[in-house]
PDB file of N, CA and C in Angstrom:
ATOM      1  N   UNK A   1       0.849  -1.170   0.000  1.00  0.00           N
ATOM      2  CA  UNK A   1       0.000   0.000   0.000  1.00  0.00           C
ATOM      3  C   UNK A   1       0.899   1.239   0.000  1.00  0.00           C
ATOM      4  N   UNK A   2       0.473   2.182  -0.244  1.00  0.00           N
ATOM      5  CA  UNK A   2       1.409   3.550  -0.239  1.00  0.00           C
ATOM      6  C   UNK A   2       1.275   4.231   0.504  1.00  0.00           C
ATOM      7  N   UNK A   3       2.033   5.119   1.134  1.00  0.00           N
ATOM      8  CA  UNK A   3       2.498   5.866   2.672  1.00  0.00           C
ATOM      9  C   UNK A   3       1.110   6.123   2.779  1.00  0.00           C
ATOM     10  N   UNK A   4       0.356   7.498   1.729  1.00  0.00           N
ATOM     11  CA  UNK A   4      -0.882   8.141   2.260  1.00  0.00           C
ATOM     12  C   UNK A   4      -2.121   7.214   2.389  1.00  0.00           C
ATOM     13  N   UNK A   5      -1.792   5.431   1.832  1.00  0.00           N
ATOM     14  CA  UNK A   5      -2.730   4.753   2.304  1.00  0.00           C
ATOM     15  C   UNK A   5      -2.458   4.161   3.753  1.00  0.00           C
ATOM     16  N   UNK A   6      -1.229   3.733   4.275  1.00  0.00           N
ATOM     17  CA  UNK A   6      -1.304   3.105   5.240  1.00  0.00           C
ATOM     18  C   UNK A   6      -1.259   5.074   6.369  1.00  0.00           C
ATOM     19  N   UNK A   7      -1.470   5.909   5.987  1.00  0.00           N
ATOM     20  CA  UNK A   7      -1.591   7.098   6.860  1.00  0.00           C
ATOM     21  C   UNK A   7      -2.816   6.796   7.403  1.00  0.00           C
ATOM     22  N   UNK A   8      -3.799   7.357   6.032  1.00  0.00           N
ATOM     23  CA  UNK A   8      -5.184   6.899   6.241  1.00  0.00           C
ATOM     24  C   UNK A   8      -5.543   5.858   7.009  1.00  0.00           C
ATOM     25  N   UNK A   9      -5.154   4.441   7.162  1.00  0.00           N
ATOM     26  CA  UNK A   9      -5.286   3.034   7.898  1.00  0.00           C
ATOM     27  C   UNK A   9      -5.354   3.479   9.418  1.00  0.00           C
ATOM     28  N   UNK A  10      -3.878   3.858   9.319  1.00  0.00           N
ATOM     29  CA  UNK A  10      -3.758   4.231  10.996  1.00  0.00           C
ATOM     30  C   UNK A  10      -4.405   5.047  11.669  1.00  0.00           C
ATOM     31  N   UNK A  11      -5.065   6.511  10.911  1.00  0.00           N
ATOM     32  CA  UNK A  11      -6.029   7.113  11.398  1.00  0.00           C
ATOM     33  C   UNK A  11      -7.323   6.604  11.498  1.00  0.00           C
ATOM     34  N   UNK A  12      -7.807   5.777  10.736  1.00  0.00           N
ATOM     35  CA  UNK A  12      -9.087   4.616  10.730  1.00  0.00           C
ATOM     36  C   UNK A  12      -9.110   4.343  12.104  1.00  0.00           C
ATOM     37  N   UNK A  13      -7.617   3.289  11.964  1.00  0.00           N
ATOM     38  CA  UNK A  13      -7.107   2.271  13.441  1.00  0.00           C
ATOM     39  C   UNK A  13      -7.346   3.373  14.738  1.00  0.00           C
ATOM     40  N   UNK A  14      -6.748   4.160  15.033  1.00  0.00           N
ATOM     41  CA  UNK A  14      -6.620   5.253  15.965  1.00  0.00           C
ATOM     42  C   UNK A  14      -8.097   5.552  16.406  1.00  0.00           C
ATOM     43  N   UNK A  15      -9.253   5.816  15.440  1.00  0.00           N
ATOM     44  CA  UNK A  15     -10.292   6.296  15.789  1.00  0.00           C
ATOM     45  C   UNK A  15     -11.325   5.484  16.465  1.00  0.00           C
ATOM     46  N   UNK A  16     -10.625   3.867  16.525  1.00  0.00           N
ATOM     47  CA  UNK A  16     -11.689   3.183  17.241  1.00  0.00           C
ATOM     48  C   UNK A  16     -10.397   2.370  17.952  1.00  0.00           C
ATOM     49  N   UNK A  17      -9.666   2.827  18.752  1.00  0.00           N
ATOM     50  CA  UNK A  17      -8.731   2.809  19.978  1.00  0.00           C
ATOM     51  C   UNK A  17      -7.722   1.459  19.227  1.00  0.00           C
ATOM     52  N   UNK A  18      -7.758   1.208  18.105  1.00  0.00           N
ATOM     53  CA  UNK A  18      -6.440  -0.198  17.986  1.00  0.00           C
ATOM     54  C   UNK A  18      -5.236   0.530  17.408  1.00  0.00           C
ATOM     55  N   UNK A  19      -4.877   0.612  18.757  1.00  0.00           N
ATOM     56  CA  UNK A  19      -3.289   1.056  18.353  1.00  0.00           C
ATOM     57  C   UNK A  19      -2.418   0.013  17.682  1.00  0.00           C
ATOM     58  N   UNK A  20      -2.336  -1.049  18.030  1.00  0.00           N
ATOM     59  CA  UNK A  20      -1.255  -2.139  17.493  1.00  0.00           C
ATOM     60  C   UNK A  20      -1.682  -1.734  16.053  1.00  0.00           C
ATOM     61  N   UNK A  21      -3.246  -1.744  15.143  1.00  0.00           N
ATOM     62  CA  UNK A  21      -2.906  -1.655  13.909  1.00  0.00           C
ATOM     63  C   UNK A  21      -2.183  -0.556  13.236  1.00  0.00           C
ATOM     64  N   UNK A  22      -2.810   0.564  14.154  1.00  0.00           N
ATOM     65  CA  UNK A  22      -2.421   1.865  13.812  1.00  0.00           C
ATOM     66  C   UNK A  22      -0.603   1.474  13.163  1.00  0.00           C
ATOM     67  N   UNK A  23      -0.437   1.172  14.604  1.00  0.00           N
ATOM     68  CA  UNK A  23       1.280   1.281  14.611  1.00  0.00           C
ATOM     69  C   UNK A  23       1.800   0.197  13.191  1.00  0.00           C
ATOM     70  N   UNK A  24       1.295  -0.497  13.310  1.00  0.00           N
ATOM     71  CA  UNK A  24       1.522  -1.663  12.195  1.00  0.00           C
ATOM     72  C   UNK A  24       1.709  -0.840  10.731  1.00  0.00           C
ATOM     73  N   UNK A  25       0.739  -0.222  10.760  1.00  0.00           N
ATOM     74  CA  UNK A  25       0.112   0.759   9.502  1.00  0.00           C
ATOM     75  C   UNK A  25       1.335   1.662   9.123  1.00  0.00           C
ATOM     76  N   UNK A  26       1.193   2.623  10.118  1.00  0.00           N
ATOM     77  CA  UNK A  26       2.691   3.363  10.261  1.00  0.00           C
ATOM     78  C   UNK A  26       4.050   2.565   9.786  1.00  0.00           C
ATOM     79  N   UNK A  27       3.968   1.194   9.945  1.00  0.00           N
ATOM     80  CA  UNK A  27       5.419   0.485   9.739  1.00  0.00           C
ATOM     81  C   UNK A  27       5.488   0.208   8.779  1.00  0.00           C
ATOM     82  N   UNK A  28       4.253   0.058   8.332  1.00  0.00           N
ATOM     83  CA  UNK A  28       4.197   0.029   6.763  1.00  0.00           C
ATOM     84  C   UNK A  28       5.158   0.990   6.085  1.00  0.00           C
ATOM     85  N   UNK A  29       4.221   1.853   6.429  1.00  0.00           N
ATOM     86  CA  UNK A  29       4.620   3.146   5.554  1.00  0.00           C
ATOM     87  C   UNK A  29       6.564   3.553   5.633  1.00  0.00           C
ATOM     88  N   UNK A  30       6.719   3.237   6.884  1.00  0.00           N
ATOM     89  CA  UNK A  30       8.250   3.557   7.061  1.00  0.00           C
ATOM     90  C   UNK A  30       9.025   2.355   5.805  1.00  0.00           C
ATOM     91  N   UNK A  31       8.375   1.261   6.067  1.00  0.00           N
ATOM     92  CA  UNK A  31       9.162   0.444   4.708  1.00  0.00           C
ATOM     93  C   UNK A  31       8.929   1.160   3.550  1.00  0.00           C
ATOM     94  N   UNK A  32       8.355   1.605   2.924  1.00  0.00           N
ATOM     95  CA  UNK A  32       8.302   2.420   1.739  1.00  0.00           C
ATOM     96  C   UNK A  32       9.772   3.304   1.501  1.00  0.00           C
ATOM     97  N   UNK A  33      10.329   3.205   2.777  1.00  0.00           N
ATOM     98  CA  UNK A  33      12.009   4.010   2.604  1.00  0.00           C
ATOM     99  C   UNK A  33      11.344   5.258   2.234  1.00  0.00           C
ATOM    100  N   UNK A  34      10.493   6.267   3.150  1.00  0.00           N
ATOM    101  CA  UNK A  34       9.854   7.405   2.695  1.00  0.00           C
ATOM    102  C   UNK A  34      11.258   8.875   2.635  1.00  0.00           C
ATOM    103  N   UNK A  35      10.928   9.621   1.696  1.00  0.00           N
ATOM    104  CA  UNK A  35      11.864  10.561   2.106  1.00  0.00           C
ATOM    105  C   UNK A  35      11.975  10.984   3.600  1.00  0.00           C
ATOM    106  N   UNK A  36      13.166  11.796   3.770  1.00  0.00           N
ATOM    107  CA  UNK A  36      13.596  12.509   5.310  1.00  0.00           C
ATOM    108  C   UNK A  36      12.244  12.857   5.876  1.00  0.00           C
ATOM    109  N   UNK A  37      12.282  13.656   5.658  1.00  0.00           N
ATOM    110  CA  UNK A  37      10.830  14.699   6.093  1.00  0.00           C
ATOM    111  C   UNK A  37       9.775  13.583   6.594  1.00  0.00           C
ATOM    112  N   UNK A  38       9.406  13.262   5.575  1.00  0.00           N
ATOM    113  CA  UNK A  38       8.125  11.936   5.768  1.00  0.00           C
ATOM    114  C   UNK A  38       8.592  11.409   6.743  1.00  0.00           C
ATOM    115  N   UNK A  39       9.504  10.317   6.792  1.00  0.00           N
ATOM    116  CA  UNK A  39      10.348   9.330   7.492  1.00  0.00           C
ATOM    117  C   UNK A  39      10.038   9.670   9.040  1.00  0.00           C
ATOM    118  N   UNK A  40      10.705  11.075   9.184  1.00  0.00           N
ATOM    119  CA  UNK A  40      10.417  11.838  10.488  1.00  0.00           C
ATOM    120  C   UNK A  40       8.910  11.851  11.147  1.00  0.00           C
ATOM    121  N   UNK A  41       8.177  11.935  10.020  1.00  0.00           N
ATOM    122  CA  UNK A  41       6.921  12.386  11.208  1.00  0.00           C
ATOM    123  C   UNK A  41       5.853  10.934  11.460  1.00  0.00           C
ATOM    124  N   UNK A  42       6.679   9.871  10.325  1.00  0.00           N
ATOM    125  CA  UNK A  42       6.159   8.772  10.615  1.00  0.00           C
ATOM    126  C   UNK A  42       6.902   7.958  11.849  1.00  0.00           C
ATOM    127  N   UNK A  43       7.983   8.404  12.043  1.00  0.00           N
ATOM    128  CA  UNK A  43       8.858   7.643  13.307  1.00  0.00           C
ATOM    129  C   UNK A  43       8.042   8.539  14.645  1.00  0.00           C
ATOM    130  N   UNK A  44       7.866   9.707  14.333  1.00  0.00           N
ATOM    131  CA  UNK A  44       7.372  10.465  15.667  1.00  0.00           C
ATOM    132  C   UNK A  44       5.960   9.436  15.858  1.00  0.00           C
ATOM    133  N   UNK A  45       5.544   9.643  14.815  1.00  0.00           N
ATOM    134  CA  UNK A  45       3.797   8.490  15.067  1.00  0.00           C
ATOM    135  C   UNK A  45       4.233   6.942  15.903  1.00  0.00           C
ATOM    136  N   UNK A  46       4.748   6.166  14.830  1.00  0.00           N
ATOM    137  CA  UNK A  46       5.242   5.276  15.465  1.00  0.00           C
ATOM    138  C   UNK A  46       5.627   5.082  17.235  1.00  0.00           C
ATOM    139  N   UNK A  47       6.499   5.751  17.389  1.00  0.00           N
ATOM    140  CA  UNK A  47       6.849   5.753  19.158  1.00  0.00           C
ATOM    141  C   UNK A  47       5.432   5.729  19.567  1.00  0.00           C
ATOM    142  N   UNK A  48       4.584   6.697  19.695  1.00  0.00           N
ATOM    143  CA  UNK A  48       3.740   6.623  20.799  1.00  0.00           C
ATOM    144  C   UNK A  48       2.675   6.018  20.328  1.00  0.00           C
ATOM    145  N   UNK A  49       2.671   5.442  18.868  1.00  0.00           N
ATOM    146  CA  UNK A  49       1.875   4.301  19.257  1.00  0.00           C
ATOM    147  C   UNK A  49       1.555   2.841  19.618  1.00  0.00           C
ATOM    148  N   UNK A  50       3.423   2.753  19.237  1.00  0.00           N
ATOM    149  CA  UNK A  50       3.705   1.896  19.940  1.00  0.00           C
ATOM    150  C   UNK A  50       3.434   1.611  21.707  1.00  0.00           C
ATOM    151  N   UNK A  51       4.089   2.974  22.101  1.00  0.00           N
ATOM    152  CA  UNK A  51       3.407   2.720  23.309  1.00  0.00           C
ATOM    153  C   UNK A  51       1.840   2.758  23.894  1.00  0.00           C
ATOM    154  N   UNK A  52       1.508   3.563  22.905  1.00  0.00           N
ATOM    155  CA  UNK A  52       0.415   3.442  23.194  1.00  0.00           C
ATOM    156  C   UNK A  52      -0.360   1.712  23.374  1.00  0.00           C
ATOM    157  N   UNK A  53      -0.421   1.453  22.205  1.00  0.00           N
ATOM    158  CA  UNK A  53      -0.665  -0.352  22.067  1.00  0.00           C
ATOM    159  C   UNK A  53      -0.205  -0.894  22.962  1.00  0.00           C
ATOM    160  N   UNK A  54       1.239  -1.043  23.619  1.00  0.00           N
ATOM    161  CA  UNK A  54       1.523  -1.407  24.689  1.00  0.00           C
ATOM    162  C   UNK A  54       1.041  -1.577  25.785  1.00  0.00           C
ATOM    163  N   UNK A  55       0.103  -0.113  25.764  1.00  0.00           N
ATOM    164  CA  UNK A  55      -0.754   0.168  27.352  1.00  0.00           C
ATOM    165  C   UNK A  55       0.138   0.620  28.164  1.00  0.00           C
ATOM    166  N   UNK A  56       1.188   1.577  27.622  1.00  0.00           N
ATOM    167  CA  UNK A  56       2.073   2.184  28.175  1.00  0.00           C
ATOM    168  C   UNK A  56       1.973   3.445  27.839  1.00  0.00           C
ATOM    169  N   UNK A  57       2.426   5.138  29.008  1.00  0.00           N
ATOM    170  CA  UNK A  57       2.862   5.757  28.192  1.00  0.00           C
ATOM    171  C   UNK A  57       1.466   6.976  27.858  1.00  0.00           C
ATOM    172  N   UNK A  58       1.553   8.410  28.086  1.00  0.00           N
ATOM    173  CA  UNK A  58       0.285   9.020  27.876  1.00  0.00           C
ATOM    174  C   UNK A  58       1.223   9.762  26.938  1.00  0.00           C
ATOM    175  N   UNK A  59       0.981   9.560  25.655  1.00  0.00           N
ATOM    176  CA  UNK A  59       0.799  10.210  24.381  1.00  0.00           C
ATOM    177  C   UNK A  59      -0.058  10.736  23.672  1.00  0.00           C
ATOM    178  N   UNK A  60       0.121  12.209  23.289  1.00  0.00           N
ATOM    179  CA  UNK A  60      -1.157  13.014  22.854  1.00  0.00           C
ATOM    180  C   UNK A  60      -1.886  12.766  21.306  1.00  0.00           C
ATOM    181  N   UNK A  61      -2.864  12.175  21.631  1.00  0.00           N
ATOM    182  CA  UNK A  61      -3.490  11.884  20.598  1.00  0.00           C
ATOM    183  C   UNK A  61      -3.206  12.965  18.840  1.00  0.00           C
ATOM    184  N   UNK A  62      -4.027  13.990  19.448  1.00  0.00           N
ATOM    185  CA  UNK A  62      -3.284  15.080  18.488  1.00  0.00           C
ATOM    186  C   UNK A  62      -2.166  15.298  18.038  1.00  0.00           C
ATOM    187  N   UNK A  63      -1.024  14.854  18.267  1.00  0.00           N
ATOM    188  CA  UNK A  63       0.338  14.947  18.107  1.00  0.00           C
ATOM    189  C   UNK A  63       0.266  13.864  16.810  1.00  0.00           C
ATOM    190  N   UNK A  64      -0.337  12.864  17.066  1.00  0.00           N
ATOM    191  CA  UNK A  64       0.131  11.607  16.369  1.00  0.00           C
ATOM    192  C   UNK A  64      -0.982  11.912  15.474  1.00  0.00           C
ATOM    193  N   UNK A  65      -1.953  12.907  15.365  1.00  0.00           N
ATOM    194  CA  UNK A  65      -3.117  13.277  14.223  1.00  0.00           C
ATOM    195  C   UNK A  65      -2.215  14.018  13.733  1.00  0.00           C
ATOM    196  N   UNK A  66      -1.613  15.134  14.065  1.00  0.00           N
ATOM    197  CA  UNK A  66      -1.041  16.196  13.505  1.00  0.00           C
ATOM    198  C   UNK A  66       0.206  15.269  12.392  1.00  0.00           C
ATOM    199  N   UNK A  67       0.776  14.507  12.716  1.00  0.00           N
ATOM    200  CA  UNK A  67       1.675  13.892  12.032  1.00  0.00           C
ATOM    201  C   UNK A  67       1.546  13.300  10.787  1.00  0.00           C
ATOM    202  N   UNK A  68       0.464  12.306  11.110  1.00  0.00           N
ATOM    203  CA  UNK A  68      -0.491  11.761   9.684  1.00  0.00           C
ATOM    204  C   UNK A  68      -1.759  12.029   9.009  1.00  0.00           C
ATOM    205  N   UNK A  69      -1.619  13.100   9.482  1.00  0.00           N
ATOM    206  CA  UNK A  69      -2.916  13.864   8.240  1.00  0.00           C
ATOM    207  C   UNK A  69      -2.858  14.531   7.213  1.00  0.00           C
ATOM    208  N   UNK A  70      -1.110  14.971   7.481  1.00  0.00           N
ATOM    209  CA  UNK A  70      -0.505  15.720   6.120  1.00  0.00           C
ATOM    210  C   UNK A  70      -0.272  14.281   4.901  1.00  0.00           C
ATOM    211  N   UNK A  71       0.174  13.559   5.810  1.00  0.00           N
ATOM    212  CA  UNK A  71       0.301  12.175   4.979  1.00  0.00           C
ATOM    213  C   UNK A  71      -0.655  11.533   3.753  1.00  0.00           C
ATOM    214  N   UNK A  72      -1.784  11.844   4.416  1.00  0.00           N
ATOM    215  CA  UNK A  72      -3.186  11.180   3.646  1.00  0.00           C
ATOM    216  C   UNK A  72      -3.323  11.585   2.237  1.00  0.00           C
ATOM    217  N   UNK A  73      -2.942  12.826   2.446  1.00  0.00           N
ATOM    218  CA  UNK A  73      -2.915  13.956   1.104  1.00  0.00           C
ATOM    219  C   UNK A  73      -1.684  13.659  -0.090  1.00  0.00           C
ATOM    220  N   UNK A  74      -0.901  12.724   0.057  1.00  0.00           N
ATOM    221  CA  UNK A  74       0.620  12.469  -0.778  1.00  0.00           C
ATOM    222  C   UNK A  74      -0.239  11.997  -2.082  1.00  0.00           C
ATOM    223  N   UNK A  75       0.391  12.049  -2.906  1.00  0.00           N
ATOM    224  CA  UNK A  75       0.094  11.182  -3.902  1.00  0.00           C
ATOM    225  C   UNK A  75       1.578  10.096  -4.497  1.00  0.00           C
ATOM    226  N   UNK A  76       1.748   9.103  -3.798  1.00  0.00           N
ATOM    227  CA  UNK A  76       2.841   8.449  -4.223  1.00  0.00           C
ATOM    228  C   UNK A  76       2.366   6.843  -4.545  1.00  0.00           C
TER     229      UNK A  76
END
């Protein structure tokens, strides 16, 4: 799938509390070998939702929206 699809996924995942997919989703997207920029705000997602899924860890929801919503919009 392509970055702005597995973006989209994880925001799906996120909105009805499954972080593990979310995060999964996100890992996706990091295999894509995304440019710098990208790369970055998908690793920032990643961490806390990893922890999040974990059941570890108070990470701000919004932070990890703010990250992949620019994403959704790529066309790659």
């Amino acid at each position: 799938m392509s970055i702005s699809g597995e973006a989209m996924t994880a925001l799906n995942a996120m909105r009805r509390a499954d972080f593990r997919t979310a995060s999964r989703a996100v890992q996706n997207a990091l295999d894509e070998n995304p440019p710098h920029a990208v790369r970055r705000r998908l690793e920032t997602a990643h961490s806390s939702l990893t922890m999040l899924a974990s059941g570890g860890g108070e990470h701000d929801l919004l932070d990890v929206h703010e990250a992949l919503e620019p994403l959704t919009k790529r066309s790659d």
